[in-house]
C-alpha atoms as a PDB file:
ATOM      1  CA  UNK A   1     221.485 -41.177-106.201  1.00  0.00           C
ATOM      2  CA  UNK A   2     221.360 -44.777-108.022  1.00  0.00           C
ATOM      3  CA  UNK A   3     220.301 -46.084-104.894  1.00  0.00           C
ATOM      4  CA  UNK A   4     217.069 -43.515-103.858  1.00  0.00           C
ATOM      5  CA  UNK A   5     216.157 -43.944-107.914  1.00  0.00           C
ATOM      6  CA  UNK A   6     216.138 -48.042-107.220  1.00  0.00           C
ATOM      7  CA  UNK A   7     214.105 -47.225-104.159  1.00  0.00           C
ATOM      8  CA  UNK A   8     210.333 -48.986-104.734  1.00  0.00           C
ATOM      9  CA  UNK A   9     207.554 -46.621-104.478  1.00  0.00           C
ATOM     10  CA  UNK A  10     205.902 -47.956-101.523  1.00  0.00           C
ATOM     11  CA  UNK A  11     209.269 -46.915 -99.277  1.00  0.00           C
ATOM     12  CA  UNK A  12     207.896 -43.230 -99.821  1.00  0.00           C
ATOM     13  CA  UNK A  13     204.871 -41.066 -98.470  1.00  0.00           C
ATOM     14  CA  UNK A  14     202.900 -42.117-101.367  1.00  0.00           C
ATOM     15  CA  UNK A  15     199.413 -42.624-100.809  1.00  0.00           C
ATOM     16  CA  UNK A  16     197.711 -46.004-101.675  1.00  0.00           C
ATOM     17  CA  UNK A  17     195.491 -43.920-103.475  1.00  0.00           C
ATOM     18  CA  UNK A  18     198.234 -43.167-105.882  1.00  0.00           C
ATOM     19  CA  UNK A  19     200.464 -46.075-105.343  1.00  0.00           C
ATOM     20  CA  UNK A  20     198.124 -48.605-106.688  1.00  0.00           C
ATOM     21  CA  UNK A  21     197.394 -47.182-110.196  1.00  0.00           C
ATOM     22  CA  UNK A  22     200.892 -46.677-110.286  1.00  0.00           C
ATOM     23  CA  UNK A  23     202.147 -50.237-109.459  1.00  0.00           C
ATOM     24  CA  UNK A  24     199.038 -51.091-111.960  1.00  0.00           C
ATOM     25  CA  UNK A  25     201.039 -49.332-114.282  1.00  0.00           C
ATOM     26  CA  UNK A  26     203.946 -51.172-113.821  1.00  0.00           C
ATOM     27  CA  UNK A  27     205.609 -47.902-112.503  1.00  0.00           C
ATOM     28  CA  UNK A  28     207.024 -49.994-109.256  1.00  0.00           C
ATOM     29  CA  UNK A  29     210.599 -47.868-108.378  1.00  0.00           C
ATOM     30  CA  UNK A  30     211.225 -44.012-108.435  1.00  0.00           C
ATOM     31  CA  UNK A  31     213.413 -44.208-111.674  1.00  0.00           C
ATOM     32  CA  UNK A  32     210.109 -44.998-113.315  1.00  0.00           C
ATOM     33  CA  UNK A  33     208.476 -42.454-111.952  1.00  0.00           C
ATOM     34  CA  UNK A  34     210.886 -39.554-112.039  1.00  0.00           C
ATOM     35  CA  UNK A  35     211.389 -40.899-116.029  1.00  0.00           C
ATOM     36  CA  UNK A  36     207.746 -39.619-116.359  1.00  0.00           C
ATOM     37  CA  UNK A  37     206.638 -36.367-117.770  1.00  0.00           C
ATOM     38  CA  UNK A  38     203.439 -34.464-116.522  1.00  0.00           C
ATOM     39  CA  UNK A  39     201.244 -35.598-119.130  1.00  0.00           C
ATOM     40  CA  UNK A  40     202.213 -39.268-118.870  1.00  0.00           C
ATOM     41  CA  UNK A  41     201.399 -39.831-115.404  1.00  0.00           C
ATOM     42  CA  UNK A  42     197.841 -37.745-115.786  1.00  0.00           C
ATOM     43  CA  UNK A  43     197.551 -40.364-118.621  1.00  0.00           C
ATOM     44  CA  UNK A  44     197.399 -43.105-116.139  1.00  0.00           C
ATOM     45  CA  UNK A  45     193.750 -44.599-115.139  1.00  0.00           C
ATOM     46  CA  UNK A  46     193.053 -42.828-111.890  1.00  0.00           C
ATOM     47  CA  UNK A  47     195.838 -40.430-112.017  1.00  0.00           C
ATOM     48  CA  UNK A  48     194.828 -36.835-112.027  1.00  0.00           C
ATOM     49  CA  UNK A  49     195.946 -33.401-111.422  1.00  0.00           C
ATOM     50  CA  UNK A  50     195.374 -33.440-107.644  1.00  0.00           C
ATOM     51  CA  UNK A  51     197.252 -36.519-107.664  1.00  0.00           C
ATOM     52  CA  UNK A  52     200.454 -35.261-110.156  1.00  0.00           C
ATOM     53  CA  UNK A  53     200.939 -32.341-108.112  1.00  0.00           C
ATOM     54  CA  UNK A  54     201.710 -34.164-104.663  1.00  0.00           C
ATOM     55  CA  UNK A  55     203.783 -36.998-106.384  1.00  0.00           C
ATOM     56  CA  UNK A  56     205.975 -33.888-107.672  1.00  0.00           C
ATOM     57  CA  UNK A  57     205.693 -32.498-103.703  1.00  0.00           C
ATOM     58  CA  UNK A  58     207.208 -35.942-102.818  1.00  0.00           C
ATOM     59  CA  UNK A  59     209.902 -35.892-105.189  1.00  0.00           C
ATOM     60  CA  UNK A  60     210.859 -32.343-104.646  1.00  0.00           C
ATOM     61  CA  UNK A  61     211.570 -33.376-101.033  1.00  0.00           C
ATOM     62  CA  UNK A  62     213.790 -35.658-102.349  1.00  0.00           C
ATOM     63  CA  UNK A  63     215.800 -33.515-104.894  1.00  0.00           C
ATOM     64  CA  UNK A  64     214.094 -35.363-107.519  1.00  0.00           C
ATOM     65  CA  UNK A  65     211.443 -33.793-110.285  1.00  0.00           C
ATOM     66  CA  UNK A  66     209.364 -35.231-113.277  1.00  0.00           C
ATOM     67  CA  UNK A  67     211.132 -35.589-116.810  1.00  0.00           C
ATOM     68  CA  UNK A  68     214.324 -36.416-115.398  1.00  0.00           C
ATOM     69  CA  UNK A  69     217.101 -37.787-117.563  1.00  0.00           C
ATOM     70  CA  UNK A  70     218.794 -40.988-115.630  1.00  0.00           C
END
C-alpha cells in the first residue's frame, strides 16, 4: 500500500485537465491526494465537481477513497 500511496499522479488515468491544477497545487503523489477531503480538492483553482467525482472513480479502482487516514 506504501508503495501505490508514493505512486506520482501522472502514473494514473488522470487527465491533464486535472493533473495540472493538481501538480499546481503541489498535490504531486496519491498520498496527497487520497489525504484530501471533498471540499479541499473543489477548493483548488480549476477543480470542480465534474472533476472530484472522477478523481474519486480513479481511486476507487484502486481501493483508495478521499479523507483517508495514512
Amino acid at each position: 500500500m506504501e508503495q501505490l500511496l508514493s505512486a506520482s499522479i501522472t502514473e494514473f488515468d488522470i487527465p491533464m485537465r486535472i493533473a495540472i491544477p493538481l501538480d499546481n497545487a503541489h498535490i504531486r503523489r496519491l498520498k496527497d491526494l487520497v489525504t484530501l477531503s471533498r471540499v479541499d480538492l473543489c477548493n483548488i483553482n480549476r477543480i470542480g465537481e465534474k472533476a472530484a467525482d472522477e478523481i474519486e472513480r480513479i481511486l476507487k479502482r484502486f481501493g483508495l477513497s478521499l479523507s483517508m487516514k495514512v
